[in-house]
C-alpha atoms as a PDB file:
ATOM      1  CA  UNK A   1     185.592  64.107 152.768  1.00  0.00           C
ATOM      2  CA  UNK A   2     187.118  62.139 149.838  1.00  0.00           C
ATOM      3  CA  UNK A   3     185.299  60.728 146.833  1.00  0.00           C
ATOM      4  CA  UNK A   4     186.108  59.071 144.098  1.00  0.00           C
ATOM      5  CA  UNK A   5     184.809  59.044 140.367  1.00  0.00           C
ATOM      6  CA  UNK A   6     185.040  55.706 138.177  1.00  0.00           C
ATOM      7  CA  UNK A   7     183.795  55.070 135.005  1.00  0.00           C
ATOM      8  CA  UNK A   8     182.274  52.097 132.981  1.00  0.00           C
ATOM      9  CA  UNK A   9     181.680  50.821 129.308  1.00  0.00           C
ATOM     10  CA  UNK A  10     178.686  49.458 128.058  1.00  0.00           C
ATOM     11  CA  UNK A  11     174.725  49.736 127.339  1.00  0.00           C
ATOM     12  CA  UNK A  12     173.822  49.153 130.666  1.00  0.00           C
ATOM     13  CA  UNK A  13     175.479  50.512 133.744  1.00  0.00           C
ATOM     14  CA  UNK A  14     177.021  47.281 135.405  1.00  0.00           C
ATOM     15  CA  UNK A  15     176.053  46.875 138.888  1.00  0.00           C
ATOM     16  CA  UNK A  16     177.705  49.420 141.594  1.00  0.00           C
ATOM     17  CA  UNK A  17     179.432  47.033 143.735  1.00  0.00           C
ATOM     18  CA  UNK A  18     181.104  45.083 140.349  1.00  0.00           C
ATOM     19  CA  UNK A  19     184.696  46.290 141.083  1.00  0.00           C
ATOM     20  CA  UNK A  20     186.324  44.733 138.126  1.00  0.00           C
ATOM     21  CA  UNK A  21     183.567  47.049 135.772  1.00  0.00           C
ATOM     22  CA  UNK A  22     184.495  50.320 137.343  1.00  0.00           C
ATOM     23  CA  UNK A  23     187.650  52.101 136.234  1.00  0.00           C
ATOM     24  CA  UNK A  24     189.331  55.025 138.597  1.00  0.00           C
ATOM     25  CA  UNK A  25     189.164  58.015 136.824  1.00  0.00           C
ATOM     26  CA  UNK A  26     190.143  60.912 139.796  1.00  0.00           C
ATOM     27  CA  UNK A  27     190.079  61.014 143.690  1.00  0.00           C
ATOM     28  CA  UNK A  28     189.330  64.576 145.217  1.00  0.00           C
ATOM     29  CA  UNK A  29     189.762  65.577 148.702  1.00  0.00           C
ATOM     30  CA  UNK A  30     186.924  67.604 149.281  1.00  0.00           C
ATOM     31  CA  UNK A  31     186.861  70.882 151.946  1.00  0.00           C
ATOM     32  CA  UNK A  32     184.322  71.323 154.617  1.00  0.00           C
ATOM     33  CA  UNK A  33     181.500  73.234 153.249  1.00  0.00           C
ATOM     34  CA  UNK A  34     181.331  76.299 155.182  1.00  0.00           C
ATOM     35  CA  UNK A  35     177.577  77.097 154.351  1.00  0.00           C
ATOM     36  CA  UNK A  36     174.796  75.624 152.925  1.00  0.00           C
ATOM     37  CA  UNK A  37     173.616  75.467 148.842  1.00  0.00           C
ATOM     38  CA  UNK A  38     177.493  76.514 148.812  1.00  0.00           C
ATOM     39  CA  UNK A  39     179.198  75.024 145.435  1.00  0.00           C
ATOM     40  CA  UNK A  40     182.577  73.909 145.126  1.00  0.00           C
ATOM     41  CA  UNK A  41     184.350  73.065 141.712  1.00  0.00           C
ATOM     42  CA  UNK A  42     187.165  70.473 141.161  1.00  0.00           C
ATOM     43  CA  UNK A  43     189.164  70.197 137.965  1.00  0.00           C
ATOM     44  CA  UNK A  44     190.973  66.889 136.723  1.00  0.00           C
ATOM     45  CA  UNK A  45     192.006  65.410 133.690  1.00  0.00           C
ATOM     46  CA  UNK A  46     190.569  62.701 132.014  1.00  0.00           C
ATOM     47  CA  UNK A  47     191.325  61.177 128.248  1.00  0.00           C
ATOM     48  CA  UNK A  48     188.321  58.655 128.741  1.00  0.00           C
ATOM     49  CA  UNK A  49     184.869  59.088 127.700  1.00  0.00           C
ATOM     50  CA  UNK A  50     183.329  56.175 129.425  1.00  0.00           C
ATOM     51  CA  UNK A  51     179.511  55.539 129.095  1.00  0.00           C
ATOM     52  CA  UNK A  52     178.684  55.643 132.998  1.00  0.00           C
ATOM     53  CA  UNK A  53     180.283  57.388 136.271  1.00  0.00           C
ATOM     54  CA  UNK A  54     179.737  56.842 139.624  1.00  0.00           C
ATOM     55  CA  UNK A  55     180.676  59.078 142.070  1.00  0.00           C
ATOM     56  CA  UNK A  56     181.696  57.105 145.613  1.00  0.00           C
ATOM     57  CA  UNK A  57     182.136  58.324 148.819  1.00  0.00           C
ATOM     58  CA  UNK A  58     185.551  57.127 150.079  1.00  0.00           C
ATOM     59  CA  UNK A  59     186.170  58.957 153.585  1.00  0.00           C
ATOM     60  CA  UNK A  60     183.619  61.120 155.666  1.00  0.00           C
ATOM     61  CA  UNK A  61     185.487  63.964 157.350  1.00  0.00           C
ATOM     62  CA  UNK A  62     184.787  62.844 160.733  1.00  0.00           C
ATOM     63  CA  UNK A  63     183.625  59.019 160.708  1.00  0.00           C
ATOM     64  CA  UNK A  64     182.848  58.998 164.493  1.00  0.00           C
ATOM     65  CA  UNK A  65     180.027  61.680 164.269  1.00  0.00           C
ATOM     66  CA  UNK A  66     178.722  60.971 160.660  1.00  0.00           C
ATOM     67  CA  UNK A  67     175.467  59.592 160.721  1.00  0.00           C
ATOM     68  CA  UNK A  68     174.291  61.346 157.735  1.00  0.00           C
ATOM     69  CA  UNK A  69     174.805  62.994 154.723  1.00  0.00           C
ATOM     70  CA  UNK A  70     172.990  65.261 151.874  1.00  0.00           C
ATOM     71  CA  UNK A  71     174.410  65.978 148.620  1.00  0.00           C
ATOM     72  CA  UNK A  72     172.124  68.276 146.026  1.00  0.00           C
ATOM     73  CA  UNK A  73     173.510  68.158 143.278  1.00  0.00           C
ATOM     74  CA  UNK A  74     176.610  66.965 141.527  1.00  0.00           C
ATOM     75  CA  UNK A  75     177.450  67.593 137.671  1.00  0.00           C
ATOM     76  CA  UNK A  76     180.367  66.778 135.011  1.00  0.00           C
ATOM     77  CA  UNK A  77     181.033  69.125 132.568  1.00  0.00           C
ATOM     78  CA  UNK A  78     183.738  68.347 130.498  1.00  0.00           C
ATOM     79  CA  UNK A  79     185.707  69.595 127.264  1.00  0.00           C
ATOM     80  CA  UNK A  80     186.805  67.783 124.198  1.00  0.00           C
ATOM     81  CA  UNK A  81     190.605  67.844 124.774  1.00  0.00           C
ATOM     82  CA  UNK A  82     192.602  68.231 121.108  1.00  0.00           C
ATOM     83  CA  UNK A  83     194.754  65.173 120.109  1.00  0.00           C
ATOM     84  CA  UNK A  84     198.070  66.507 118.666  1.00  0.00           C
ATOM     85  CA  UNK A  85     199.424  63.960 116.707  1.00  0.00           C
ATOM     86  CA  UNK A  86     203.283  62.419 117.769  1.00  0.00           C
ATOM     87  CA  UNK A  87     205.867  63.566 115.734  1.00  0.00           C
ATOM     88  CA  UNK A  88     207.505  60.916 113.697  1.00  0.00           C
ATOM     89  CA  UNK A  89     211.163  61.967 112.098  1.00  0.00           C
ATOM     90  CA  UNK A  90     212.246  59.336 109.411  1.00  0.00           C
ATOM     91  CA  UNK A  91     215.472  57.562 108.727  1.00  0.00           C
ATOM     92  CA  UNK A  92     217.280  59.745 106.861  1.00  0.00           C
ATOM     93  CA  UNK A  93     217.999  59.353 103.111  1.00  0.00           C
ATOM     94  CA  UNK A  94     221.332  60.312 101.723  1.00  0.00           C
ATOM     95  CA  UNK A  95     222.029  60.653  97.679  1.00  0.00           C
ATOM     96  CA  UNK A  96     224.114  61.906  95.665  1.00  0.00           C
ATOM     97  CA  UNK A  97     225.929  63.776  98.227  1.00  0.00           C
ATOM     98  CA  UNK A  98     222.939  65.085  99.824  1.00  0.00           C
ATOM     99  CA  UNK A  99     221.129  63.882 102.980  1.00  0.00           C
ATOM    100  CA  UNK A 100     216.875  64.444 103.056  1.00  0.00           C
ATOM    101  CA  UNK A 101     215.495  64.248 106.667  1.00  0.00           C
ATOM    102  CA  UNK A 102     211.569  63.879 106.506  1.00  0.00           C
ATOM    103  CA  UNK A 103     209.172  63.736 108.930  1.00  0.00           C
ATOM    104  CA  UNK A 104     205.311  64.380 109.629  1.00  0.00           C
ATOM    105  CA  UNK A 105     202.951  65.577 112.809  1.00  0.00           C
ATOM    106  CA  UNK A 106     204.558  69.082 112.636  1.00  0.00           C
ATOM    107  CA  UNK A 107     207.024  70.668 114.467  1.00  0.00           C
ATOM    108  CA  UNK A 108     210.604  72.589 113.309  1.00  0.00           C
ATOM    109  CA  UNK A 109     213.600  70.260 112.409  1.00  0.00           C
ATOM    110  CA  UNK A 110     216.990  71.557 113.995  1.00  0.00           C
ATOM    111  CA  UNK A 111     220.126  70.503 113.363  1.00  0.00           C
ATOM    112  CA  UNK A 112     223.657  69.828 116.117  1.00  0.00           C
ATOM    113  CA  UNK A 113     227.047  68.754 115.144  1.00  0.00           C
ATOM    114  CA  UNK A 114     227.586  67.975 118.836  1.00  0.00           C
ATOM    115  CA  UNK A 115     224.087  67.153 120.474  1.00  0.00           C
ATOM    116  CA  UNK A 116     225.018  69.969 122.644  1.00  0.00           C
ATOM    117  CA  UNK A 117     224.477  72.967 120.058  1.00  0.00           C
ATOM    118  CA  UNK A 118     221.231  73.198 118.456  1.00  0.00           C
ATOM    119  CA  UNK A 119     220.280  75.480 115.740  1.00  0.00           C
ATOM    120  CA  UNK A 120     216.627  75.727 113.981  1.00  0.00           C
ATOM    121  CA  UNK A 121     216.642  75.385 110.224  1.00  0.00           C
ATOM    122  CA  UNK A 122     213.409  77.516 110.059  1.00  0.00           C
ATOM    123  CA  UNK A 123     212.022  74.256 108.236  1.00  0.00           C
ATOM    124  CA  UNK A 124     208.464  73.651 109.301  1.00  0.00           C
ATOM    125  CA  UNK A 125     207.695  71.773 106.198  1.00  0.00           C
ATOM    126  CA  UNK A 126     207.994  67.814 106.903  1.00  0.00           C
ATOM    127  CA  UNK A 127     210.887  67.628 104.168  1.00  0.00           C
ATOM    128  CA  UNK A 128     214.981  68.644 104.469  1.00  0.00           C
ATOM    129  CA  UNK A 129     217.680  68.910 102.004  1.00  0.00           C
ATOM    130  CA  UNK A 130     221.370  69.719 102.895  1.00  0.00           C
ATOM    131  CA  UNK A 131     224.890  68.175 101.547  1.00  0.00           C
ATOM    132  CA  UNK A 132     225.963  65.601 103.193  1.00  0.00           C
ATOM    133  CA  UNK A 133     229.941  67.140 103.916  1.00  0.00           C
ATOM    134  CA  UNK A 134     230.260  67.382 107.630  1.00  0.00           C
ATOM    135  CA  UNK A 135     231.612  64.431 109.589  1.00  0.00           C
ATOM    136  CA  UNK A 136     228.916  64.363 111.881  1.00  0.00           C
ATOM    137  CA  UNK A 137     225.359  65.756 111.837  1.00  0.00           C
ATOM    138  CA  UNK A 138     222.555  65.737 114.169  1.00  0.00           C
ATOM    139  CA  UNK A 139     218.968  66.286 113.892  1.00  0.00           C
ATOM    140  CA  UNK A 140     215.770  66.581 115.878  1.00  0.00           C
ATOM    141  CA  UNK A 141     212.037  68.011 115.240  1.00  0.00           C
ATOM    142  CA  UNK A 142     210.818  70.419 118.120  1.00  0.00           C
ATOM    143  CA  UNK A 143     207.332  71.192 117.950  1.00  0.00           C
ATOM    144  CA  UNK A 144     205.783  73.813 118.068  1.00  0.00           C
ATOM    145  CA  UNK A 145     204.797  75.352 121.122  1.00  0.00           C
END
């Protein structure tokens, strides 16, 4: 069997054949059940909390014999997933013979003078200082993992 969970916006649930209201959130094939009151458990992500699901059957397992079908019971549960913000590394400033790389959303700047070799400057803080001497420099924020 395969069914499919969509999701909707609004007050009101719009009606269950309005296509264009429904948005695909997961399709799950589901395994024969080998007994009855039997409870199987499906994991999927999802970053929308829409206001209404439907849950659709898409494919019987065998559509020649099914005449019938009994579901008790299905529930969501669901857990608040944790937004980490992007990392955003700034142009960088150079003064006075110095360069100052800044950025914000975390994560440790590193440095290359080749793109190939990169070395962690330990900085975690969202603000770099070095001189500005070599004749080429590279840098990159890495979060943190």
């Amino acid at each position: 069997m395969v069914v499919q969970l969509d999701g909707a916006y609004g007050a009101e649930a719009p009606a269950w054949d309005d296509a264009n209201a429904w948005w695909p959130i997961t399709q799950v094939n589901v395994p024969a059940f080998a007994a009855r009151f039997e409870t199987q458990t499906f994991a999927f992500d999802n970053g929308e909390a829409f206001d209404h699901y439907r849950w659709v059957v898409v494919e019987v397992a065998d559509p020649t014999t099914a005449n019938s079908m009994q579901i008790a019971e299905v529930e969501l549960l669901g857990s608040i997933a944790t937004v980490v913000p992007p990392i955003v590394l700034d142009m960088p400033m150079i003064m006075d013979g110095q360069v100052t790389i800044t950025w914000s959303g975390g994560g440790e700047l590193q440095t290359s003078p080749d793109l190939v070799t990169w070395t962690g400057t330990g900085n975690t803080t969202g603000t770099y200082t070095e001189a500005a001497d070599q004749a080429a420099q590279y840098y990159r924020v890495v979060a943190a993992e």
